[in-house]
Each structure stands twice: as structure tokens, then as C-alpha cells.
PDB file of N, CA and C in Angstrom:
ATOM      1  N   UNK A   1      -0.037  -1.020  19.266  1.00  0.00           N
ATOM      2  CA  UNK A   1       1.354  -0.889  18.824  1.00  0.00           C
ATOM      3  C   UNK A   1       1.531  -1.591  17.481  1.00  0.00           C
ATOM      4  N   UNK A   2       2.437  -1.294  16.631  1.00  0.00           N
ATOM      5  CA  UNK A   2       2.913  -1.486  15.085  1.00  0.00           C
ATOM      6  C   UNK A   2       3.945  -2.358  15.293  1.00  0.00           C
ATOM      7  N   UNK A   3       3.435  -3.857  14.831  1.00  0.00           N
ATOM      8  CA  UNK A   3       4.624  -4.419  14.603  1.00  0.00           C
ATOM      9  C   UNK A   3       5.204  -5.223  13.408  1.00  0.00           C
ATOM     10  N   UNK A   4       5.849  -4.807  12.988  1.00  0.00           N
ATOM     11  CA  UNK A   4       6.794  -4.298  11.691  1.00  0.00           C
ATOM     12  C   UNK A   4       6.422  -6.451  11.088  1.00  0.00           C
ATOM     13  N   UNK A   5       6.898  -7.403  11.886  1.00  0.00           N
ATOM     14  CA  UNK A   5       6.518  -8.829  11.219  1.00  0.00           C
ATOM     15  C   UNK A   5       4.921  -8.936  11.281  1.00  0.00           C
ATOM     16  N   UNK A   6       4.205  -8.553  11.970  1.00  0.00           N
ATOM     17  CA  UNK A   6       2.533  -8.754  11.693  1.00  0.00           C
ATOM     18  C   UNK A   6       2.090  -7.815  10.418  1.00  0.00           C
ATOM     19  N   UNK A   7       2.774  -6.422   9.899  1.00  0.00           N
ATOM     20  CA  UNK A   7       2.628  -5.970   8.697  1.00  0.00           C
ATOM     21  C   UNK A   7       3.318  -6.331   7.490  1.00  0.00           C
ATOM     22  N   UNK A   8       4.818  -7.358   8.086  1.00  0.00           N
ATOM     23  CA  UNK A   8       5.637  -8.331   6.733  1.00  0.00           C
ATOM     24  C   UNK A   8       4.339  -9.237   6.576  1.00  0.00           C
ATOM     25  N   UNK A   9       3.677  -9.974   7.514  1.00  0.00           N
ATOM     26  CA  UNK A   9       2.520 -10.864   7.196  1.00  0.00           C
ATOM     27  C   UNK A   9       1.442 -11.057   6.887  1.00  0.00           C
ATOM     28  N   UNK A  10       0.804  -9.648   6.675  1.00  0.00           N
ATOM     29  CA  UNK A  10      -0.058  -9.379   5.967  1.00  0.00           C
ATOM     30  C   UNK A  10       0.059  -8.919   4.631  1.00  0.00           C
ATOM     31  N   UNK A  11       1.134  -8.701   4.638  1.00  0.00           N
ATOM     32  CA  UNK A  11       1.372  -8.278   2.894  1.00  0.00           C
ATOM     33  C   UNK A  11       1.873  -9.613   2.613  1.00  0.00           C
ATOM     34  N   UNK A  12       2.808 -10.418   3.027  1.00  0.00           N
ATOM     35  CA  UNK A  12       2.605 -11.422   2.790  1.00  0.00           C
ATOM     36  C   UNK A  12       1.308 -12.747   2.019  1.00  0.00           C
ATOM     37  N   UNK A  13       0.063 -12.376   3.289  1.00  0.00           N
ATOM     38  CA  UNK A  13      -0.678 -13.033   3.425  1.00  0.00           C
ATOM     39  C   UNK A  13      -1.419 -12.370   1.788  1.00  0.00           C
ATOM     40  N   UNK A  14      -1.843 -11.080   1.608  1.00  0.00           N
ATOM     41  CA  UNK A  14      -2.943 -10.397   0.707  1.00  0.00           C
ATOM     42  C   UNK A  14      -2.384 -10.733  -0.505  1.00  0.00           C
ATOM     43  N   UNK A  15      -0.617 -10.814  -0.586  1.00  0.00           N
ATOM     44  CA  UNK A  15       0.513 -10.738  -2.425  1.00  0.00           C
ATOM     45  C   UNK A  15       0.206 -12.413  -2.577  1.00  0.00           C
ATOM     46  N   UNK A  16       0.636 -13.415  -1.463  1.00  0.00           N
ATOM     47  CA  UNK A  16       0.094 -14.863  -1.399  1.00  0.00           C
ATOM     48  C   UNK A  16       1.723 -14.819  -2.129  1.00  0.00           C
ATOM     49  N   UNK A  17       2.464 -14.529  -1.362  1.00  0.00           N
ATOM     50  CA  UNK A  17       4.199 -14.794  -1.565  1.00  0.00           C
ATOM     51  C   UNK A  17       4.912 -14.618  -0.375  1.00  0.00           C
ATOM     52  N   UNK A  18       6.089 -15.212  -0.453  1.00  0.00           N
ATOM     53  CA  UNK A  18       6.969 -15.654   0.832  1.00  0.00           C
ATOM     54  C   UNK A  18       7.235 -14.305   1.804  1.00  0.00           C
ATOM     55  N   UNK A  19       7.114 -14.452   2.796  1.00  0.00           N
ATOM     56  CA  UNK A  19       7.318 -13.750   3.679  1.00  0.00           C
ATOM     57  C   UNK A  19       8.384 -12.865   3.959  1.00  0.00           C
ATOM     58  N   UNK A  20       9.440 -13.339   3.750  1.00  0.00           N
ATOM     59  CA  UNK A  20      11.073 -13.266   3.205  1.00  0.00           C
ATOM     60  C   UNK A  20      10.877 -12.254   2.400  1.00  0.00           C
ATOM     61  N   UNK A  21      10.182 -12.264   1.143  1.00  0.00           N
ATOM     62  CA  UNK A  21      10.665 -11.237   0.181  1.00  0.00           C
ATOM     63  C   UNK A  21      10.096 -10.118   0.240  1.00  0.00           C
ATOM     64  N   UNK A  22       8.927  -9.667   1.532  1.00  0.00           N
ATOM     65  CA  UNK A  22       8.882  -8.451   2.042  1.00  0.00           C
ATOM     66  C   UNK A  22       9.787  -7.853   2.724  1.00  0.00           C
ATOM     67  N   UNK A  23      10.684  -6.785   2.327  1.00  0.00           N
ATOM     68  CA  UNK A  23      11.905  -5.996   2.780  1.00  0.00           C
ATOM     69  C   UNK A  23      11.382  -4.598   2.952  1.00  0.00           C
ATOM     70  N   UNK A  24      12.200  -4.068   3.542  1.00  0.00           N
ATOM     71  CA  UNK A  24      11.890  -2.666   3.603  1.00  0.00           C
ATOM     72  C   UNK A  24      11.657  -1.736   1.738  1.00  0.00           C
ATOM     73  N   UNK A  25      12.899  -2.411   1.566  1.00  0.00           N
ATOM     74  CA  UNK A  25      13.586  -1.649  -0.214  1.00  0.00           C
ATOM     75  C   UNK A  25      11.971  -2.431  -1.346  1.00  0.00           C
ATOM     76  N   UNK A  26      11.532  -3.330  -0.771  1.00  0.00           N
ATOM     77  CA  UNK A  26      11.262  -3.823  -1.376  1.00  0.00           C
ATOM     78  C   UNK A  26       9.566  -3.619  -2.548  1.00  0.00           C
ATOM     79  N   UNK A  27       9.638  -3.487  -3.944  1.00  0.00           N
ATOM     80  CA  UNK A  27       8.706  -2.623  -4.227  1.00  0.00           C
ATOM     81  C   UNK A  27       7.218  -3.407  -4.277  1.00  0.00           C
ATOM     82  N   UNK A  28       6.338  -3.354  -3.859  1.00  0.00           N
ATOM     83  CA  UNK A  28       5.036  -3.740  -4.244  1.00  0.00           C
ATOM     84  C   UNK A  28       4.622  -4.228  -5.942  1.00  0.00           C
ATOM     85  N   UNK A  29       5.323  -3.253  -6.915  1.00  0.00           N
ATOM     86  CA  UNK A  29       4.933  -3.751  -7.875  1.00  0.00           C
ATOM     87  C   UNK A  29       6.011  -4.296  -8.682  1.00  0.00           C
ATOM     88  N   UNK A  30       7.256  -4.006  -8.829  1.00  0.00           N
ATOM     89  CA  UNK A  30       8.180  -4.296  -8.998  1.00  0.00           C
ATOM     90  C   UNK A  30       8.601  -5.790  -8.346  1.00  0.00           C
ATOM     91  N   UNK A  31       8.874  -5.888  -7.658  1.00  0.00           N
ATOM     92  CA  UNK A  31       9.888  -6.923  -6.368  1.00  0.00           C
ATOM     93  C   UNK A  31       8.662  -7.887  -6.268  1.00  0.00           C
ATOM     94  N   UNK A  32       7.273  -7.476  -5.429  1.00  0.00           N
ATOM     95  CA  UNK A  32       6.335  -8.187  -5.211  1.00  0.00           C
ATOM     96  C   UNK A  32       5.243  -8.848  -5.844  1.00  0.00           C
ATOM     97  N   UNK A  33       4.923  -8.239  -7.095  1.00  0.00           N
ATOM     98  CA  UNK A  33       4.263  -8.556  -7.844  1.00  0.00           C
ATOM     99  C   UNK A  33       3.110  -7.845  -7.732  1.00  0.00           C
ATOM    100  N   UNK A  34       2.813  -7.131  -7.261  1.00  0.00           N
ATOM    101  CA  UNK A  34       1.544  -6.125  -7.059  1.00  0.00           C
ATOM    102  C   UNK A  34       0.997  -5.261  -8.434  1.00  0.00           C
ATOM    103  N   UNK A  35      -0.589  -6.011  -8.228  1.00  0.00           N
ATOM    104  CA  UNK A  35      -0.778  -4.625  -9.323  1.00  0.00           C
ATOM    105  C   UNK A  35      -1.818  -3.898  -8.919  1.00  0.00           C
ATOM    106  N   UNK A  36      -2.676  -3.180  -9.368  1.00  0.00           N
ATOM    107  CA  UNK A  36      -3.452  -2.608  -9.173  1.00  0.00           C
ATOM    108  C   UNK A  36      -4.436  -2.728  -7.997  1.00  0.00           C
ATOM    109  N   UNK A  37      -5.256  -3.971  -8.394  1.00  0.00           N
ATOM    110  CA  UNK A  37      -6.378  -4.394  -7.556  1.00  0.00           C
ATOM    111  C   UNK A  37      -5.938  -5.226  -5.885  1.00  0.00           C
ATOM    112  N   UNK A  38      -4.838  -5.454  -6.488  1.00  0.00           N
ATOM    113  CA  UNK A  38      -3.600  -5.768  -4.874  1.00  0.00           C
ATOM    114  C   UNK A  38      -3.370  -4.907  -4.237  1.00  0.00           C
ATOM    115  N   UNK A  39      -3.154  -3.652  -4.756  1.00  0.00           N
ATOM    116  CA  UNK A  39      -2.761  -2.556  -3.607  1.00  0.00           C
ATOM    117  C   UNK A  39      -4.268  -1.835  -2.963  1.00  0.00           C
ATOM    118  N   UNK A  40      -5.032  -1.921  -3.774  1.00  0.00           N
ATOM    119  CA  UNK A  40      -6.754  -1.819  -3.217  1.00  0.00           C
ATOM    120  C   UNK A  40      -6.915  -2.472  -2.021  1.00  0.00           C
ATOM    121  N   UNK A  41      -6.624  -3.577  -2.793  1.00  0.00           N
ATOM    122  CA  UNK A  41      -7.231  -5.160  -1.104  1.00  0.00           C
ATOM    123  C   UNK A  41      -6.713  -4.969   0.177  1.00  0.00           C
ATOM    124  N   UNK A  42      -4.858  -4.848  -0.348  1.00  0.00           N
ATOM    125  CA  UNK A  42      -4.021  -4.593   0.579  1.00  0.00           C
ATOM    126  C   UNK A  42      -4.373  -3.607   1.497  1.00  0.00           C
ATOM    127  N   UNK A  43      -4.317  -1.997   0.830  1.00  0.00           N
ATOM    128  CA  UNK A  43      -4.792  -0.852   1.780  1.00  0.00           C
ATOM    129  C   UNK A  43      -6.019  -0.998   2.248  1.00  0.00           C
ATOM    130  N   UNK A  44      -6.836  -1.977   2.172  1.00  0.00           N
ATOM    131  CA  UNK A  44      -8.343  -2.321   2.852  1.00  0.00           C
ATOM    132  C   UNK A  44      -7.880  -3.427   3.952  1.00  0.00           C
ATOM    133  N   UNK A  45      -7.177  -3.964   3.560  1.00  0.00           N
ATOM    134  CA  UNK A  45      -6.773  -4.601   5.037  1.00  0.00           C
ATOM    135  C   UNK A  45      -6.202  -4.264   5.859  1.00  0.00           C
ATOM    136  N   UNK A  46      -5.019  -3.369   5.670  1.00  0.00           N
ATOM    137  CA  UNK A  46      -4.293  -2.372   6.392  1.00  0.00           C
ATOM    138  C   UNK A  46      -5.356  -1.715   7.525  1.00  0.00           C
ATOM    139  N   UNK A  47      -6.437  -0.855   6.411  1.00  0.00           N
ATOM    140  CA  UNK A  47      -6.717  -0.613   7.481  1.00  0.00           C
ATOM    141  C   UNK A  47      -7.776  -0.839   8.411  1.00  0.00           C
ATOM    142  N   UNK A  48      -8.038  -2.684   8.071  1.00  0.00           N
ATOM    143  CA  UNK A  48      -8.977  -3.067   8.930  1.00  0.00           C
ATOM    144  C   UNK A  48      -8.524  -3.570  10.141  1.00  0.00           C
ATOM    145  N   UNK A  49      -6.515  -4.346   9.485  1.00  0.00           N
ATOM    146  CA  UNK A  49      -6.258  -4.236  10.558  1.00  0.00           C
ATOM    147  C   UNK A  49      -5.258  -3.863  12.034  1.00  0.00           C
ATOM    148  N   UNK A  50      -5.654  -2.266  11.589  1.00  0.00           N
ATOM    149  CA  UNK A  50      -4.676  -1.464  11.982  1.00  0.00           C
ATOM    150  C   UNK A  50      -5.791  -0.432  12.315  1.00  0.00           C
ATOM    151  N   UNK A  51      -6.776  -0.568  12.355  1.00  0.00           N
ATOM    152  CA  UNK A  51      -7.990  -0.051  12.364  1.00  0.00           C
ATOM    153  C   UNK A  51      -7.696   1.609  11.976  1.00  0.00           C
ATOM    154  N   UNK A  52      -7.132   2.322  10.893  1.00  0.00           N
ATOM    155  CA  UNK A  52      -6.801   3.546  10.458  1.00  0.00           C
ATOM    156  C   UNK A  52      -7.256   3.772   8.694  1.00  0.00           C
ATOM    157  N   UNK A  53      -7.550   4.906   8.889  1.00  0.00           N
ATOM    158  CA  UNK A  53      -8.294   5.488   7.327  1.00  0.00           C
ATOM    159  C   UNK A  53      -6.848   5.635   6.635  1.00  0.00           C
ATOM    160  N   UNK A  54      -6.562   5.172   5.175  1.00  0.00           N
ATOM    161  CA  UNK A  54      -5.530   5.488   4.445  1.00  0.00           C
ATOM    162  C   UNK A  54      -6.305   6.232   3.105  1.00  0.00           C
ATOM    163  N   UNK A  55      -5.906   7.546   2.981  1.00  0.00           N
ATOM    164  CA  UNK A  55      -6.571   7.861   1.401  1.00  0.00           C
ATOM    165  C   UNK A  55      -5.360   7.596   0.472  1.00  0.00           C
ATOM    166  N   UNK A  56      -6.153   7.590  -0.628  1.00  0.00           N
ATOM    167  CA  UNK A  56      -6.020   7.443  -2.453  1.00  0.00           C
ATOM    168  C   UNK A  56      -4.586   7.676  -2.109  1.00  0.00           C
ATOM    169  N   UNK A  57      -4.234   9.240  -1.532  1.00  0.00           N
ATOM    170  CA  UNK A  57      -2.930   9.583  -1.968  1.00  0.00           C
ATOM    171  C   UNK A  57      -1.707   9.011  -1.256  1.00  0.00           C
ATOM    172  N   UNK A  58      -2.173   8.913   0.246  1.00  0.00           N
ATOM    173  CA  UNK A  58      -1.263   8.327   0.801  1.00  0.00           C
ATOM    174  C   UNK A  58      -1.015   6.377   0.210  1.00  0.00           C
ATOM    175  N   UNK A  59      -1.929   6.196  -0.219  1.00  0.00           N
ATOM    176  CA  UNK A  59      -2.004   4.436  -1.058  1.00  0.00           C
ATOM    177  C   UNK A  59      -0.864   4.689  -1.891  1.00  0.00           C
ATOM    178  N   UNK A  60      -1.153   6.037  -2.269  1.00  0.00           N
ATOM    179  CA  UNK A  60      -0.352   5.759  -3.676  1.00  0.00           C
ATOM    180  C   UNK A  60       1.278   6.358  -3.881  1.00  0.00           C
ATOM    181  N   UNK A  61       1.290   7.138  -2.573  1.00  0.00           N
ATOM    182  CA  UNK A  61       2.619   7.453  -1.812  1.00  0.00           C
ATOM    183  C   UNK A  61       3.366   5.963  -1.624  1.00  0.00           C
ATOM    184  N   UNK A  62       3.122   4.969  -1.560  1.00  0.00           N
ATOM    185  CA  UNK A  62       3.557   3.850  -0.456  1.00  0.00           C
ATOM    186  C   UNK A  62       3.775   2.928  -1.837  1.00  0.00           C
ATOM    187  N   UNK A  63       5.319   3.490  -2.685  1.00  0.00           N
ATOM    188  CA  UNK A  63       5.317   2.165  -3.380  1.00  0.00           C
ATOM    189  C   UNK A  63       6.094   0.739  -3.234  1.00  0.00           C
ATOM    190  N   UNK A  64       6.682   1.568  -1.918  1.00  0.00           N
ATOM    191  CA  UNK A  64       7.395   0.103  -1.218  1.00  0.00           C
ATOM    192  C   UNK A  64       7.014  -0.400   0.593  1.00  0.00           C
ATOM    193  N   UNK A  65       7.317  -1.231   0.303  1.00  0.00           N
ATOM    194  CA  UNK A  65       6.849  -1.747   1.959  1.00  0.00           C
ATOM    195  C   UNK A  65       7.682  -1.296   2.867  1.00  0.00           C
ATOM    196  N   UNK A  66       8.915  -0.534   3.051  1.00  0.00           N
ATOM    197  CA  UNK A  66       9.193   0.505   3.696  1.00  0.00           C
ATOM    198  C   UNK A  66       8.009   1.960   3.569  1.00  0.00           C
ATOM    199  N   UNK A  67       8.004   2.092   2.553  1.00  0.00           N
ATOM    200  CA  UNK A  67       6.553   3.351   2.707  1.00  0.00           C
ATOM    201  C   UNK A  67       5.548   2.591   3.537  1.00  0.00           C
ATOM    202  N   UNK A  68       5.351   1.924   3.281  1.00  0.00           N
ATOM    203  CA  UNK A  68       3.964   1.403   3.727  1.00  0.00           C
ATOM    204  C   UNK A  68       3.678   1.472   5.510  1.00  0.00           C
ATOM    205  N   UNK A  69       4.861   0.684   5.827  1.00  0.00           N
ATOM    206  CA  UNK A  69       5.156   0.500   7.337  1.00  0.00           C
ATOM    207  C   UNK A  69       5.379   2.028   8.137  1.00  0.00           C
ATOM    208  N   UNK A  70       6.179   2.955   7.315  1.00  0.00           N
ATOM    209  CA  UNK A  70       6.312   4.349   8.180  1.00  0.00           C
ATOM    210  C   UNK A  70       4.789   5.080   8.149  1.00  0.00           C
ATOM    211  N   UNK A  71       4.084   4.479   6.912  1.00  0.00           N
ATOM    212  CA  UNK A  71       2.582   5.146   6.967  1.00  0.00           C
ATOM    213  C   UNK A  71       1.604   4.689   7.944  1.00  0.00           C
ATOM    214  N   UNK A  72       2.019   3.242   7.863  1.00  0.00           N
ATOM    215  CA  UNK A  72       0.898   2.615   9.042  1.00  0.00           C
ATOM    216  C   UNK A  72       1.381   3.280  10.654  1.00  0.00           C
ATOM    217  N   UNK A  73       2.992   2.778  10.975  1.00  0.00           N
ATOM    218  CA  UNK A  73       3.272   4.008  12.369  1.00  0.00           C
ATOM    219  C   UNK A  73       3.327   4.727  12.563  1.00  0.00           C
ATOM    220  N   UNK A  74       2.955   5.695  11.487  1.00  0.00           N
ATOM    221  CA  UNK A  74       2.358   7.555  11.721  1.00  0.00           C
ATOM    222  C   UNK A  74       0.911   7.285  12.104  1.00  0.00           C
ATOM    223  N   UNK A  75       0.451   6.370  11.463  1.00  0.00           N
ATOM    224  CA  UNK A  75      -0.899   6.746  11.762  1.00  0.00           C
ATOM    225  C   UNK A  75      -1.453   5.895  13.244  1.00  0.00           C
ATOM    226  N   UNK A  76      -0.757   5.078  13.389  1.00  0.00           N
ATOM    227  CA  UNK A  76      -0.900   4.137  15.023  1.00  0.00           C
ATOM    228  C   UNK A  76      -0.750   5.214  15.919  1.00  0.00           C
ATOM    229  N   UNK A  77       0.858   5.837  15.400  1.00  0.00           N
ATOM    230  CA  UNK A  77       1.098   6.544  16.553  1.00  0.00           C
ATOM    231  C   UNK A  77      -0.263   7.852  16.816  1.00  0.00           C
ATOM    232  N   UNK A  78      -0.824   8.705  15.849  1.00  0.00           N
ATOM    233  CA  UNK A  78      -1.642   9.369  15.604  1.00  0.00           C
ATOM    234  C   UNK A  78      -3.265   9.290  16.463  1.00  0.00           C
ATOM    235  N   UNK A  79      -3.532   7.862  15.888  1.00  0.00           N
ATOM    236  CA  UNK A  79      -4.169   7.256  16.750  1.00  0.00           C
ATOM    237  C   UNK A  79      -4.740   7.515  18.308  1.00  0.00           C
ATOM    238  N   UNK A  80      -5.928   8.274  18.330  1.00  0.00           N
ATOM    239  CA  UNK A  80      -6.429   8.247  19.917  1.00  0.00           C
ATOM    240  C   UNK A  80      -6.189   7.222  20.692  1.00  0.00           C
ATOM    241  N   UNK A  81      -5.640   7.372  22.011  1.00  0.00           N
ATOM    242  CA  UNK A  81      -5.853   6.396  22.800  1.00  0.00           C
ATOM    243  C   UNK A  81      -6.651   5.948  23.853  1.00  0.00           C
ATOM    244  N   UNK A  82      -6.795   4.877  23.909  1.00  0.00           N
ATOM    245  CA  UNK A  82      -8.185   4.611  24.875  1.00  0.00           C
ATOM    246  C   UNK A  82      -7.569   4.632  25.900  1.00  0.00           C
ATOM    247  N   UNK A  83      -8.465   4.658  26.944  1.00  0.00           N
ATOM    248  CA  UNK A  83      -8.124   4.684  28.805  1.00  0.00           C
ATOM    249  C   UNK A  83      -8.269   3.133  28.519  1.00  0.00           C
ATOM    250  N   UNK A  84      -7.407   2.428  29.338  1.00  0.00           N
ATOM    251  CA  UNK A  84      -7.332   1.419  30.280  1.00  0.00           C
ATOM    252  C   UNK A  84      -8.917   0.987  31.094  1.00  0.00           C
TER     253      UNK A  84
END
């Protein structure tokens, strides 16, 4: 399951800025300070740990952390599920 403060805290954790100023509205490069090689790291952690493939385009779809979060719970939800 996707939960919306463990993905405020990893973007948190990868930008190395307050937790707080991840919002939905809020832009990665604009608002957060993100540049280039941040949104690389970021979408490599995403999806290590969210364990899901993100390509180029969808990275580059996601310029705010509202994108980001509806991309990661499409793809959770998407996600095979294991048996119990």
C-alpha cells in the first residue's frame, strides 16, 4: 500500500529539505529545489522503494509531488499481488 507521508519522506529525505515543504502543488524544481540529477536519484529511489519501473517519460510527466504520488499509486495499485 502507498502511503502518501512515507513518499513526503523520501522526497524529503533524497531534496535533503524540510518535510513540510513537500505539498501536493508543490514543484520539484521550482518550490523544491530540484534539478536535474535530483530527479534521476529521486525516480531511482522511488522505485526501489516502491519496488515499480518508472520510464524517462513518466519521470518527466511528474513535475510536482502531486504528479509524482498519483504516479507511484497507479503503479502500486497496478502492481501484481502476491498470495498471502
Amino acid at each position: 500500500m502507498m502511503d502518501v507521508e512515507q513518499l513526503r519522506q523520501l522526497v524529503a529525505r533524497e531534496l535533503a529539505i524540510p518535510a513540510d515543504a513537500v505539498t501536493e502543488w508543490a514543484s520539484f524544481r521550482d518550490d523544491l529545489g530540484a534539478d536535474s540529477l535530483d530527479l534521476v536519484e529521486l525516480t531511482m529511489s522511488i522505485e526501489e522503494a516502491y519496488d515499480v519501473a518508472v520510464t524517462e517519460d513518466e519521470a518527466l510527466g511528474c513535475a510536482r509531488f502531486g504528479d509524482a504520488l498519483r504516479l507511484v499509486r497507479e503503479k502500486c495499485r497496478a502492481r501484481p499481488r502476491v498470495a498471502a
